[in-house]
N, C-alpha and C. Protein backbone atom coordinates (compact mmCIF):
# COMPACT_ATOMS: atom_id res chain seq x y z
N UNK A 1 0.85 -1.18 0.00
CA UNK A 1 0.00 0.00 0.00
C UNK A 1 0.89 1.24 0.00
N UNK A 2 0.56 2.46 -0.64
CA UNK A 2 1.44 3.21 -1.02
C UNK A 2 1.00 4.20 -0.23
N UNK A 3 -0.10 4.65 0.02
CA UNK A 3 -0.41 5.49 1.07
C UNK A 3 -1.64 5.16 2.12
N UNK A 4 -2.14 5.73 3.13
CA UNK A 4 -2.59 4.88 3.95
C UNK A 4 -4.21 4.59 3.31
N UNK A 5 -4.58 3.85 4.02
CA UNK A 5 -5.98 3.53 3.36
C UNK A 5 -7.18 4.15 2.70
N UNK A 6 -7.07 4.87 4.00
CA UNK A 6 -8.41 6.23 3.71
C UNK A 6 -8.10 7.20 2.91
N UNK A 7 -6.51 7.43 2.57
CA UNK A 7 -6.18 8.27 1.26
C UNK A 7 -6.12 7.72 0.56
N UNK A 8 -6.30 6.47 0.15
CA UNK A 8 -6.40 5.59 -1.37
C UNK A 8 -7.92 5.45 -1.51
N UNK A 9 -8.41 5.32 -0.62
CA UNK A 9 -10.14 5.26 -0.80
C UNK A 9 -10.57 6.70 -1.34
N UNK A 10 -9.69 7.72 -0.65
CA UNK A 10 -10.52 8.81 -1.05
C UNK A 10 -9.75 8.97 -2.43
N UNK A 11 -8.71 8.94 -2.91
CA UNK A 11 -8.20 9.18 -3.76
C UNK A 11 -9.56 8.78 -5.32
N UNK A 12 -9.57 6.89 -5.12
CA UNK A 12 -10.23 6.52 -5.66
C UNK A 12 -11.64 6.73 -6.28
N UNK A 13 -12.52 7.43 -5.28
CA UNK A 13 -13.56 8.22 -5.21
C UNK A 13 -13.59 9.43 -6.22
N UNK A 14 -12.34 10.44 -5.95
CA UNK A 14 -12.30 11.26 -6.54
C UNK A 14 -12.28 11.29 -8.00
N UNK A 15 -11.52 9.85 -8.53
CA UNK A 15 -11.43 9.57 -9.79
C UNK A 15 -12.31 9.20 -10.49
N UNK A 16 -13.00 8.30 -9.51
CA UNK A 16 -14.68 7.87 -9.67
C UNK A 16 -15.37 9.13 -9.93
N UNK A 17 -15.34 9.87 -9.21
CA UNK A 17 -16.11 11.15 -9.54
C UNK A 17 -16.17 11.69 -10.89
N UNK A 18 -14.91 12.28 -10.80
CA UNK A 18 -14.51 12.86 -12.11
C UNK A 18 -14.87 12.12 -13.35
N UNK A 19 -14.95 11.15 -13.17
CA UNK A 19 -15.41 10.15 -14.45
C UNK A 19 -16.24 9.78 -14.62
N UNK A 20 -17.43 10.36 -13.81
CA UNK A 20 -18.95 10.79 -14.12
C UNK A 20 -19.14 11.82 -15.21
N UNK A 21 -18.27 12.54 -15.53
CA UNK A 21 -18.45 13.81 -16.18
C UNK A 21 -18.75 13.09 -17.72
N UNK A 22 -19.86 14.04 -18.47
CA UNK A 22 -19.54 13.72 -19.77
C UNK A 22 -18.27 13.59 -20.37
N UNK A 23 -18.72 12.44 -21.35
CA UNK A 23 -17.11 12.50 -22.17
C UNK A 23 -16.22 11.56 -21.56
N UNK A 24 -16.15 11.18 -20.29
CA UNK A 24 -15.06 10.37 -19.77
C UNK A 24 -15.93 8.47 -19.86
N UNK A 25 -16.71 8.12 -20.08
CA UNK A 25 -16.97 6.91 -19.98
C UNK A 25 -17.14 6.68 -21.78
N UNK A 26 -16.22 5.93 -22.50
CA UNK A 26 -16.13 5.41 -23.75
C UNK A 26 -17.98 4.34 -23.75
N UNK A 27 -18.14 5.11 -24.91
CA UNK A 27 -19.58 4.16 -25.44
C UNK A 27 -20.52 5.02 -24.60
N UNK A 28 -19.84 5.83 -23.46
CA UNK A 28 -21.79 6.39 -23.05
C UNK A 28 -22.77 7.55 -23.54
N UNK A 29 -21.95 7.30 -25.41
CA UNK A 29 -22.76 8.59 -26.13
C UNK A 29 -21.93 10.06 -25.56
N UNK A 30 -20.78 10.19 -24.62
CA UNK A 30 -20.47 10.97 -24.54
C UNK A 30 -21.41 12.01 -23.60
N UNK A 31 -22.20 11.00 -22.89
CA UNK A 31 -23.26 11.76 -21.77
C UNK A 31 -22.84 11.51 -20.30
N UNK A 32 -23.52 12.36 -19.28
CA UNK A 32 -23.20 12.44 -17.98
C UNK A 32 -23.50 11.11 -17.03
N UNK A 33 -22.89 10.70 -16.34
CA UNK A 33 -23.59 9.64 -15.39
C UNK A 33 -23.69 9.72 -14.34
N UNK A 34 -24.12 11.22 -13.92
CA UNK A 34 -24.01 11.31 -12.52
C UNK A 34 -25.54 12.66 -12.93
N UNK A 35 -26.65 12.10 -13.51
CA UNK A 35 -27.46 12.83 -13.36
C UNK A 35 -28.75 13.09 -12.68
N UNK A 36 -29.02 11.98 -12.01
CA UNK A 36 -29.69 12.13 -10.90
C UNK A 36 -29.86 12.12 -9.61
N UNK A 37 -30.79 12.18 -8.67
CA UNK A 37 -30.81 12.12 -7.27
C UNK A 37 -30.35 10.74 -6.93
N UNK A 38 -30.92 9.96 -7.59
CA UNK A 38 -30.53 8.50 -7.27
C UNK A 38 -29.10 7.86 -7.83
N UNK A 39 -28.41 8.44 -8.84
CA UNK A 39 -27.58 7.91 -9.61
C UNK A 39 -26.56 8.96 -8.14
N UNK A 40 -26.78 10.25 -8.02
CA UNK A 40 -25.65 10.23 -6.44
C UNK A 40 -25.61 9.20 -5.32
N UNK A 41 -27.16 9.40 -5.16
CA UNK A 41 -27.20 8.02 -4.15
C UNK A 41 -26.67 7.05 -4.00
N UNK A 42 -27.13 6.43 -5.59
CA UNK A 42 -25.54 5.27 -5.60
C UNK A 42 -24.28 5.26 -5.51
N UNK A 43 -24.00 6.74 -6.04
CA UNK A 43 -22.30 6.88 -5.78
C UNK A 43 -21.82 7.16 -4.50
N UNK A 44 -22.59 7.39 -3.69
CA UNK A 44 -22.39 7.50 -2.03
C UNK A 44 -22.67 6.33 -1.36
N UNK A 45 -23.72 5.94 -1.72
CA UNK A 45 -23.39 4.45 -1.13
C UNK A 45 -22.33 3.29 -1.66
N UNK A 46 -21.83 3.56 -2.75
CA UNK A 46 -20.70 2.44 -3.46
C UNK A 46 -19.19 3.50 -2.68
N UNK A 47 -19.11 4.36 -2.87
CA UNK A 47 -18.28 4.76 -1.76
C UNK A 47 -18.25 4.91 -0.11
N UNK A 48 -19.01 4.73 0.01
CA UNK A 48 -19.24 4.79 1.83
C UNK A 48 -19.33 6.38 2.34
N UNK A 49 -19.83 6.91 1.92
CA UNK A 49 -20.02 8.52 2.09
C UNK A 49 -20.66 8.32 3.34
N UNK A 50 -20.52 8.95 4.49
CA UNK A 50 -21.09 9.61 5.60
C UNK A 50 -21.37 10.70 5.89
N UNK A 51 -22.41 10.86 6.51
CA UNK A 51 -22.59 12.23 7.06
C UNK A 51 -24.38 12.48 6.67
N UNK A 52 -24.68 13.62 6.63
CA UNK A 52 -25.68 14.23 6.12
C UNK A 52 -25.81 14.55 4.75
N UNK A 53 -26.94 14.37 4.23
CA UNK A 53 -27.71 14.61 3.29
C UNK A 53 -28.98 15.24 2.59
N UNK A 54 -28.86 15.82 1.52
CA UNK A 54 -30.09 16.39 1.65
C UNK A 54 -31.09 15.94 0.24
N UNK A 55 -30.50 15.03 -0.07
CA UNK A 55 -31.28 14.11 -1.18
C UNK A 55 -32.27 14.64 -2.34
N UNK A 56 -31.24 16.38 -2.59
CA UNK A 56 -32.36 16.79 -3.61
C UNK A 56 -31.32 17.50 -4.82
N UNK A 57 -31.75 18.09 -5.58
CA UNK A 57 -31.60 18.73 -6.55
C UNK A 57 -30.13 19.70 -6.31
N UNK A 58 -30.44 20.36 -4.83
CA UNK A 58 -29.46 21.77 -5.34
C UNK A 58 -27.93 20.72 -4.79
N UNK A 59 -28.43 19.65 -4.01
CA UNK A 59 -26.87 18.87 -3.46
C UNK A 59 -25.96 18.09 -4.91
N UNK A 60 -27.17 17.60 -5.53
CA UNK A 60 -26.69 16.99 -6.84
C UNK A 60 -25.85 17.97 -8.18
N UNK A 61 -26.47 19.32 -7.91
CA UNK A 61 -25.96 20.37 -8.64
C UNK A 61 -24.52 20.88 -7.89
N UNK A 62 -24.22 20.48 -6.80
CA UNK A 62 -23.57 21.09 -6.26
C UNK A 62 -22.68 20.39 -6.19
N UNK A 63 -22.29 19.02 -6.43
CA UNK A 63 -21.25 17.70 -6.37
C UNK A 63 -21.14 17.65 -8.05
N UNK A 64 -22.22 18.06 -8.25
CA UNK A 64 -21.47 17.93 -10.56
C UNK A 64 -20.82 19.19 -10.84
N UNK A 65 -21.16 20.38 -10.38
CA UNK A 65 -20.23 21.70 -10.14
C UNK A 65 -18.83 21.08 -9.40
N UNK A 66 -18.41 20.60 -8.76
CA UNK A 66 -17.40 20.10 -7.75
C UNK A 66 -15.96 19.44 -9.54
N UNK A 67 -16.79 18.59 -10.06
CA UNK A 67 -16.44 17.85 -10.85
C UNK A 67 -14.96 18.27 -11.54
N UNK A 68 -15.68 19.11 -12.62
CA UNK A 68 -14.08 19.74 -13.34
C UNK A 68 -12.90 20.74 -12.65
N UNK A 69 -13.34 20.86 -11.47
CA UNK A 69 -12.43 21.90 -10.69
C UNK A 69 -12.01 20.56 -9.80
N UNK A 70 -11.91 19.27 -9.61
CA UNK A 70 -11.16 18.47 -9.43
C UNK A 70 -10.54 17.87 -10.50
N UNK A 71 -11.03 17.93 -11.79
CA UNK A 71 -10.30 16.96 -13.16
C UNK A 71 -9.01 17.88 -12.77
N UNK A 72 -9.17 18.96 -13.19
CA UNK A 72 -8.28 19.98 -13.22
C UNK A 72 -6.89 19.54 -12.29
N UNK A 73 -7.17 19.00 -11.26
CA UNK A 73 -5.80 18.36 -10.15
C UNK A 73 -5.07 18.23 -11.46
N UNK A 74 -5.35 17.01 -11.89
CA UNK A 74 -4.66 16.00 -13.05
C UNK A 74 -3.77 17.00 -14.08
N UNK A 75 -3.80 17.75 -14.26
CA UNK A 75 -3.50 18.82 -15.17
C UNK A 75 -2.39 19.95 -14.54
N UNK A 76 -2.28 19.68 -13.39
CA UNK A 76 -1.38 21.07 -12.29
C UNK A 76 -0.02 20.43 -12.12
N UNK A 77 1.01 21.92 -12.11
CA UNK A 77 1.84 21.37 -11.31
C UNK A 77 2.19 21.40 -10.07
N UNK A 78 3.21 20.92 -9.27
CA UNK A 78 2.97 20.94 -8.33
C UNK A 78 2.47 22.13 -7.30
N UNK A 79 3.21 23.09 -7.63
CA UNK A 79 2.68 24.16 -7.04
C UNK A 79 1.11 25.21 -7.51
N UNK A 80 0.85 24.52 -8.15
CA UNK A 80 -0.16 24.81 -8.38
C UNK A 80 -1.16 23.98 -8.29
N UNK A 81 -0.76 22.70 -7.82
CA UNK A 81 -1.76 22.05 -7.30
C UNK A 81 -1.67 22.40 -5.96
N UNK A 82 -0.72 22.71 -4.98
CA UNK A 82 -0.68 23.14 -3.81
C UNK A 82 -1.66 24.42 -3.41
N UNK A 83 -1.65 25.31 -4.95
CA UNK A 83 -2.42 26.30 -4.00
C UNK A 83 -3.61 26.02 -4.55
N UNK A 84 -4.37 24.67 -5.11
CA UNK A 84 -5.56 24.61 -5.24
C UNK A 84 -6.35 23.53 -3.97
N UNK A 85 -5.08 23.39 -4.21
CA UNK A 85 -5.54 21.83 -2.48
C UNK A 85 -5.44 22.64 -1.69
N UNK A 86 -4.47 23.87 -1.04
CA UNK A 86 -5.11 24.76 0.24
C UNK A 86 -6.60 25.93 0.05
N UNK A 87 -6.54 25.85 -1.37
CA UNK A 87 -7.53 26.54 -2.11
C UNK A 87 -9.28 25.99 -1.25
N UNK A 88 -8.96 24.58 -1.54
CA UNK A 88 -10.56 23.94 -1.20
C UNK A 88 -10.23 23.58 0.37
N UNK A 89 -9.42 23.68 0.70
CA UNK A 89 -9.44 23.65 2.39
C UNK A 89 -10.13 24.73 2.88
N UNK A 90 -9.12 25.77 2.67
CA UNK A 90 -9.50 26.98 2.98
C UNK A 90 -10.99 27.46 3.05
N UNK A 91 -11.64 27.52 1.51
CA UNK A 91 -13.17 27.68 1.22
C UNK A 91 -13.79 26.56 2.16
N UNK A 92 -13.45 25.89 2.64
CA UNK A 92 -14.10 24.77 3.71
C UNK A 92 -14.12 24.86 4.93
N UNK A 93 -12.80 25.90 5.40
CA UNK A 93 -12.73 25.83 6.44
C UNK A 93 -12.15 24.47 7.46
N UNK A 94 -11.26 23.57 6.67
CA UNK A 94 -11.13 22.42 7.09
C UNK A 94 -10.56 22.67 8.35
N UNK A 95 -10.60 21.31 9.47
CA UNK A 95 -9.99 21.67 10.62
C UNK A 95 -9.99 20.02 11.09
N UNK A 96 -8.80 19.47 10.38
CA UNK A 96 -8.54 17.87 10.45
C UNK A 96 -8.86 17.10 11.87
N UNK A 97 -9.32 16.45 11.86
CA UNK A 97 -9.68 15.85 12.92
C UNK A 97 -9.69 14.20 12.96
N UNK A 98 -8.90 13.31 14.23
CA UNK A 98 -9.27 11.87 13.94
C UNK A 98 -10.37 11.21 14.44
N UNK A 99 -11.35 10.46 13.58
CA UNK A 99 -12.60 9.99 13.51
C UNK A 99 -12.41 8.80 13.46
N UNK A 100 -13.30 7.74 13.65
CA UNK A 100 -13.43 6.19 13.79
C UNK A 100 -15.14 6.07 13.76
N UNK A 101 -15.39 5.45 12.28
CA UNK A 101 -16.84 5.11 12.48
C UNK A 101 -16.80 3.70 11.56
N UNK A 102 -18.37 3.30 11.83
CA UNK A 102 -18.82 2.05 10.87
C UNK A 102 -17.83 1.14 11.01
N UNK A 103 -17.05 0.54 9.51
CA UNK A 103 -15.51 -0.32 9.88
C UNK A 103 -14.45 0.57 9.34
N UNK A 104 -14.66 1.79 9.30
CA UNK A 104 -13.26 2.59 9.08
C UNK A 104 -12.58 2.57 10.90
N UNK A 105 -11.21 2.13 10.63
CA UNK A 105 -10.41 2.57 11.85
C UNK A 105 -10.12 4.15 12.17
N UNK A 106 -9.20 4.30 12.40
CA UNK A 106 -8.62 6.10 13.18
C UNK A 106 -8.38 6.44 11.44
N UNK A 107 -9.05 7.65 11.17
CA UNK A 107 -8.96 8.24 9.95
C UNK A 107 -9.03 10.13 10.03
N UNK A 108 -8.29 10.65 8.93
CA UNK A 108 -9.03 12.28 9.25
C UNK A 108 -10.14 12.74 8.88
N UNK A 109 -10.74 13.02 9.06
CA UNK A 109 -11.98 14.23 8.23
C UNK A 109 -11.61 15.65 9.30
N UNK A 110 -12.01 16.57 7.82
CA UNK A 110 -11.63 17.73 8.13
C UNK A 110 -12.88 18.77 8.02
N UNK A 111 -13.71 18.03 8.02
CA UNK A 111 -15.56 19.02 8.00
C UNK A 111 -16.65 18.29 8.74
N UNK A 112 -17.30 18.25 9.48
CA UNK A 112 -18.31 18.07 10.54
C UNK A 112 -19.35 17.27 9.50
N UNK A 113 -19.72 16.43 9.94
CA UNK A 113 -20.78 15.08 9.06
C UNK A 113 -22.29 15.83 8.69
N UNK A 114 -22.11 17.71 9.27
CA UNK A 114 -23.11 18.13 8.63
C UNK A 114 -22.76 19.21 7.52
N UNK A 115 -21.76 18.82 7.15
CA UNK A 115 -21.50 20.13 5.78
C UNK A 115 -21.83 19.33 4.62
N UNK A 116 -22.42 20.54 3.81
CA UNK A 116 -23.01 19.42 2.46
C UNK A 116 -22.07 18.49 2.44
N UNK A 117 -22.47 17.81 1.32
CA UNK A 117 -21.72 16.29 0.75
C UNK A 117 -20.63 17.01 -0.36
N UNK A 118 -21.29 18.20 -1.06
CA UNK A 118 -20.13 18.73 -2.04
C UNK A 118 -18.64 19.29 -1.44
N UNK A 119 -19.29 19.45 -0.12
CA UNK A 119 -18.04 20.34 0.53
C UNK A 119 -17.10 18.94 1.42
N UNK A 120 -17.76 18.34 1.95
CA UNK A 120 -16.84 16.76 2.50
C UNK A 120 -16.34 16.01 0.95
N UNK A 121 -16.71 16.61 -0.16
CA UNK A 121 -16.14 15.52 -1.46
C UNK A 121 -15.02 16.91 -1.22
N UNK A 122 -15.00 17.70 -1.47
CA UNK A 122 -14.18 19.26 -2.02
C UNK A 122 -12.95 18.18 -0.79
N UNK A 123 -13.39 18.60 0.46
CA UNK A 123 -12.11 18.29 1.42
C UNK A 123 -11.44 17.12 1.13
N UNK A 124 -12.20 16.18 1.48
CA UNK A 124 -11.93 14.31 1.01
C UNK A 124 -10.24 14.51 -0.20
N UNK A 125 -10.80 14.96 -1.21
CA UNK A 125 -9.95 15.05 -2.34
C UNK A 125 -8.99 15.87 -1.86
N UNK A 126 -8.93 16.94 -1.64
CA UNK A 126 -7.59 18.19 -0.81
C UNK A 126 -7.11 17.18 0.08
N UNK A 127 -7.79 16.35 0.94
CA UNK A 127 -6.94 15.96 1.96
C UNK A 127 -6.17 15.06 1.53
N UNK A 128 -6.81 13.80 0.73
CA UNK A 128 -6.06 12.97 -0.01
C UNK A 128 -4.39 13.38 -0.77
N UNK A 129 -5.19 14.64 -1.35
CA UNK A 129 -3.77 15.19 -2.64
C UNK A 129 -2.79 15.93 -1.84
N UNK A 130 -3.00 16.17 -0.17
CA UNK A 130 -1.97 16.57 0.45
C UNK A 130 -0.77 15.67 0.60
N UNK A 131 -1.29 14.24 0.89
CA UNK A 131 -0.58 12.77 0.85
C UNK A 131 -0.09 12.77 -0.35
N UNK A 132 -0.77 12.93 -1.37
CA UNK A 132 0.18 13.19 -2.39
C UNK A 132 1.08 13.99 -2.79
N UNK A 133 0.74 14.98 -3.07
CA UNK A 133 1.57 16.07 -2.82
C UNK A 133 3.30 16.12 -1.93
N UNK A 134 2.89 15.74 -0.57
CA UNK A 134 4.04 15.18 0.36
C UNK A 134 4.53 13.93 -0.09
N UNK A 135 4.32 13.36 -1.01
CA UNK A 135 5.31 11.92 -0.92
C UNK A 135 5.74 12.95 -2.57
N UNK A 136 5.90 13.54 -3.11
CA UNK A 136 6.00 13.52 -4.25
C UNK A 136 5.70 12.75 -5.38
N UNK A 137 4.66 12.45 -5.40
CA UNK A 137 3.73 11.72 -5.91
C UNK A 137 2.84 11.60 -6.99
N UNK A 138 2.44 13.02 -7.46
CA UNK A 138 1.90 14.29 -8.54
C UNK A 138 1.45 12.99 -9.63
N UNK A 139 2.64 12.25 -10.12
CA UNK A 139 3.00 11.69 -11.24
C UNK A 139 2.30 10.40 -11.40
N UNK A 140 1.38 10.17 -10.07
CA UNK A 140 0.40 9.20 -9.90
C UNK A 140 -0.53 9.30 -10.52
N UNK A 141 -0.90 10.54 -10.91
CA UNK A 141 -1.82 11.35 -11.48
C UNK A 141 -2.30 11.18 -13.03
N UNK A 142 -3.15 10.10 -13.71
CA UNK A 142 -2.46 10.23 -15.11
C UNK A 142 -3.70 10.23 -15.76
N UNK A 143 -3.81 10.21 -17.04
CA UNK A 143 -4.92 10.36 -18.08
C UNK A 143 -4.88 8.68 -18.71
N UNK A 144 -6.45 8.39 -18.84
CA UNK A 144 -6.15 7.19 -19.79
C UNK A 144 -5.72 6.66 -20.77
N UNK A 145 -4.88 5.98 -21.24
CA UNK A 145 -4.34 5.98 -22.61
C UNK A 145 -4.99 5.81 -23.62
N UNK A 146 -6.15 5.40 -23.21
CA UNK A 146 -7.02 4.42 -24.61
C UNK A 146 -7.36 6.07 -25.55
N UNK A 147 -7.24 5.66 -26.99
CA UNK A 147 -7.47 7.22 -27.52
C UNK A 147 -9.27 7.40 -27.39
N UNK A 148 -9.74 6.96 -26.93
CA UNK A 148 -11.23 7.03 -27.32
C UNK A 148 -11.71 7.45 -25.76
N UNK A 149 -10.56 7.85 -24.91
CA UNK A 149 -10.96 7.78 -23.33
C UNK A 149 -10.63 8.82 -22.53
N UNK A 150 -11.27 9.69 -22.15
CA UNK A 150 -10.93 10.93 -21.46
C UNK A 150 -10.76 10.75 -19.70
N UNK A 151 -10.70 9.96 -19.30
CA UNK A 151 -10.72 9.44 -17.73
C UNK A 151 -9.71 9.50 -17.42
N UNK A 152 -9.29 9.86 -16.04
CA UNK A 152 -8.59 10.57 -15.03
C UNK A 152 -8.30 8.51 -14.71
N UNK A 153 -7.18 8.52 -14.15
CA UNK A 153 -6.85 7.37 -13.15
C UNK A 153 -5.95 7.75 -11.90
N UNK A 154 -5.54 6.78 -10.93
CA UNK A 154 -4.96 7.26 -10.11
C UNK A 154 -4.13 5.76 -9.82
N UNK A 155 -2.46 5.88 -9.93
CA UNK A 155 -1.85 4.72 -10.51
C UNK A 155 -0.91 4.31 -9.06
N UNK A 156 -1.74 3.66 -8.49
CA UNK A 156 -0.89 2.85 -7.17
C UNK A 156 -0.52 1.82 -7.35
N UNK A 157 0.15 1.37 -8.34
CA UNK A 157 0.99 0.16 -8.86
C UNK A 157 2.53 0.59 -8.45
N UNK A 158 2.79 -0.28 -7.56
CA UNK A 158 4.51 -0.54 -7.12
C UNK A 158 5.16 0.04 -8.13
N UNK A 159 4.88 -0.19 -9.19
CA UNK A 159 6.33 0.11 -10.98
C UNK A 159 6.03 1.04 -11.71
N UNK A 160 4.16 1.63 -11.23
CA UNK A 160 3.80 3.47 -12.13
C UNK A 160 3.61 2.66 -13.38
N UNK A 161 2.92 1.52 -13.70
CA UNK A 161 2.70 0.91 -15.19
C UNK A 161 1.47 1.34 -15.57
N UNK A 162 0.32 1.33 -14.16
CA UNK A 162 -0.72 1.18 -14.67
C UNK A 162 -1.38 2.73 -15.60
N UNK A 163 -1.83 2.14 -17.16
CA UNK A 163 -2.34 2.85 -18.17
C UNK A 163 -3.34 3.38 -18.75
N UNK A 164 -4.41 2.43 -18.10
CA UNK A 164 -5.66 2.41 -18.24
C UNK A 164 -6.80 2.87 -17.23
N UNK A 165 -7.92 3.35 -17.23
CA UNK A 165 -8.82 3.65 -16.54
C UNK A 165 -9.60 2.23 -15.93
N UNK A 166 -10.69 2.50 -14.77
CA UNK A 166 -11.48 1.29 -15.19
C UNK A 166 -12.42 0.72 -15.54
N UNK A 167 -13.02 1.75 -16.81
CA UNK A 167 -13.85 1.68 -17.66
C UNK A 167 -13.95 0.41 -18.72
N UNK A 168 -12.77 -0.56 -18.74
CA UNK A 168 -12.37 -1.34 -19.65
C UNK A 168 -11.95 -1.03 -21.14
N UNK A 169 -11.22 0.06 -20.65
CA UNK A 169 -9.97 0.38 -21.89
C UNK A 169 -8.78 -0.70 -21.92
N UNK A 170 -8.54 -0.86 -20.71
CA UNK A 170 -7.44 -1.80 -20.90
C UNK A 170 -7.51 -3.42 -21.77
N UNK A 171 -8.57 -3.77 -21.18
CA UNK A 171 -9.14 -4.69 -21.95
C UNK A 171 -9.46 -4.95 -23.52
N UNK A 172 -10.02 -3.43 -23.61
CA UNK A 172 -10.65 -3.22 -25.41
C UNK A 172 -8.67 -3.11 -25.91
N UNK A 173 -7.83 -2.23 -25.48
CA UNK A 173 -6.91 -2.59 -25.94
C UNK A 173 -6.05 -3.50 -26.33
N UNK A 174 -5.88 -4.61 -25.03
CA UNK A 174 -5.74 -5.80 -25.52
C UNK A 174 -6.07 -6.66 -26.28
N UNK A 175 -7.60 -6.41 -26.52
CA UNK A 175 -8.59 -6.77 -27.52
C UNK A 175 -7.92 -6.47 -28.54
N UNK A 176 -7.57 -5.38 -29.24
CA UNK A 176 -7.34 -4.69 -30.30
C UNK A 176 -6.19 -5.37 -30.75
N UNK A 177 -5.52 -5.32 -29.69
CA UNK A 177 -3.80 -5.73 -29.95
C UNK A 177 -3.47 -7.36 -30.51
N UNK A 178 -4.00 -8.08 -29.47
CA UNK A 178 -4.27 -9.33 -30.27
C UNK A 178 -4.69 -9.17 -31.96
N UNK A 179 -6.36 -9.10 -32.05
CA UNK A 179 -6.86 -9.03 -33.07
C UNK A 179 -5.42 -8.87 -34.04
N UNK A 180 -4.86 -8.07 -33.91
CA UNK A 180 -3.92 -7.13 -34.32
C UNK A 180 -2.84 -8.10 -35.12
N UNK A 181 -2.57 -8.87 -34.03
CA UNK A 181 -1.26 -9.75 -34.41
C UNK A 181 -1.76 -11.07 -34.98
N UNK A 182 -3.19 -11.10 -34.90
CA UNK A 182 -3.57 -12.42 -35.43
C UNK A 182 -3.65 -12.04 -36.91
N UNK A 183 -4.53 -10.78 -37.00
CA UNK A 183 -4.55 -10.68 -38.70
C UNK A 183 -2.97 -10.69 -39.32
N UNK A 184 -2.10 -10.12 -38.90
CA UNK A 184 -0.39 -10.05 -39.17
C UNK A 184 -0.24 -11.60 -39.67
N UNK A 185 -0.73 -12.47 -38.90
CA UNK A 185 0.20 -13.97 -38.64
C UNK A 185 -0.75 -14.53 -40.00
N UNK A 186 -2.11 -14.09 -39.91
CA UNK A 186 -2.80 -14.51 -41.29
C UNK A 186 -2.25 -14.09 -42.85
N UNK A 187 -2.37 -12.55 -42.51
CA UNK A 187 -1.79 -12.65 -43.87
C UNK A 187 -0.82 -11.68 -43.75
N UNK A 188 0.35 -12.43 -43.12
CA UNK A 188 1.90 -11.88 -43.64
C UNK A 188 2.35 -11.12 -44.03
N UNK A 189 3.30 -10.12 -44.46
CA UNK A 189 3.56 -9.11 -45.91
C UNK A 189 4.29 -10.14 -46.34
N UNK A 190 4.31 -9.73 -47.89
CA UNK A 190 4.98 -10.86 -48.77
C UNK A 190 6.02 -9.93 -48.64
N UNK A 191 7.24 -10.57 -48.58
CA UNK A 191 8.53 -10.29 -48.84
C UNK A 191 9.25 -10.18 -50.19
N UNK A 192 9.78 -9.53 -50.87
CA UNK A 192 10.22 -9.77 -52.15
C UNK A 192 11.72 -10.53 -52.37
């Protein structure tokens, strides 16, 4: 594990997030998947989101606003991701604190389980990219390779290999690649 748990969970989330946005899921027509009350719902419950909720309209508007002003991490350098990660602290008012609920062990949160959900995603992510940030790490940060794929990943592989999102680009590529070498082995170039 490369950083501690609850910053790889949140990390993960964030990427998840971001890849709700139109455009980032290959084949979904290039449409949003994070457009309803219920389609958040699910993404809070497949992440383990705590806290308060307000299960309507202006919270859902307010976590898809959140969206590209996190893609954007992916895109900074370091110091300029620094002053966007104290950026969303700041507007938050964060004030780190160690918590233990449900089956999470000793973890931080840095906003009270009653600040919207947009503003505990805003922190979640700052707090995470501080861990990053401090290990020098930035470079974890990568875009999917597949050309048909606009998705953010976040690459905690021991060797920095991993290329793919997990939309199943990696897969369609391999797909491709085979295919690839089988038609080669079929029909050959003729040599002169």
């Amino acid at each position: 594990m490369l950083f501690a748990h609850d910053t790889e969970a949140a990390l993960q989330s964030v990427v998840d997030l971001v890849n709700t946005m139109p455009g980032s899921v290959p084949g979904d027509g290039d449409g949003d998947v994070l457009t309803s009350v219920d389609e958040l719902d699910d993404f809070v419950v497949a992440h383990r989101w705590t806290g308060s909720r307000t299960h309507d309209a202006a919270e859902l508007r307010a976590v898809r606003r959140l969206r590209p002003r996190l893609r954007e991490l992916w895109f900074l350098s370091q110091e300029e991701a620094v002053d966007e990660v104290n950026a969303l602290l700041a507007e938050a008012k964060a004030l780190p604190q160690l918590v233990r609920h449900d089956v999470w062990s000793w973890h931080l949160h840095a906003t009270p389980p009653e600040a919207p959900l947009a503003t505990r995603m805003s922190v979640e992510a700052a707090m995470a990219l501080v861990d990053v940030i401090r290990a020098e790490e930035l470079d974890r940060l990568k875009l999917c390779e597949a050309q048909d794929c606009d998705d953010v990943l976040i690459d905690l592989s021991k060797n920095r290999s991993r290329r793919y999102c997990d939309g199943g680009c990696g897969n369609r590529a391999n797909v491709a690649a085979y295919r690839a070498r089988q038609a080669d082995q079929a029909h050959p170039a003729q040599r002169p």
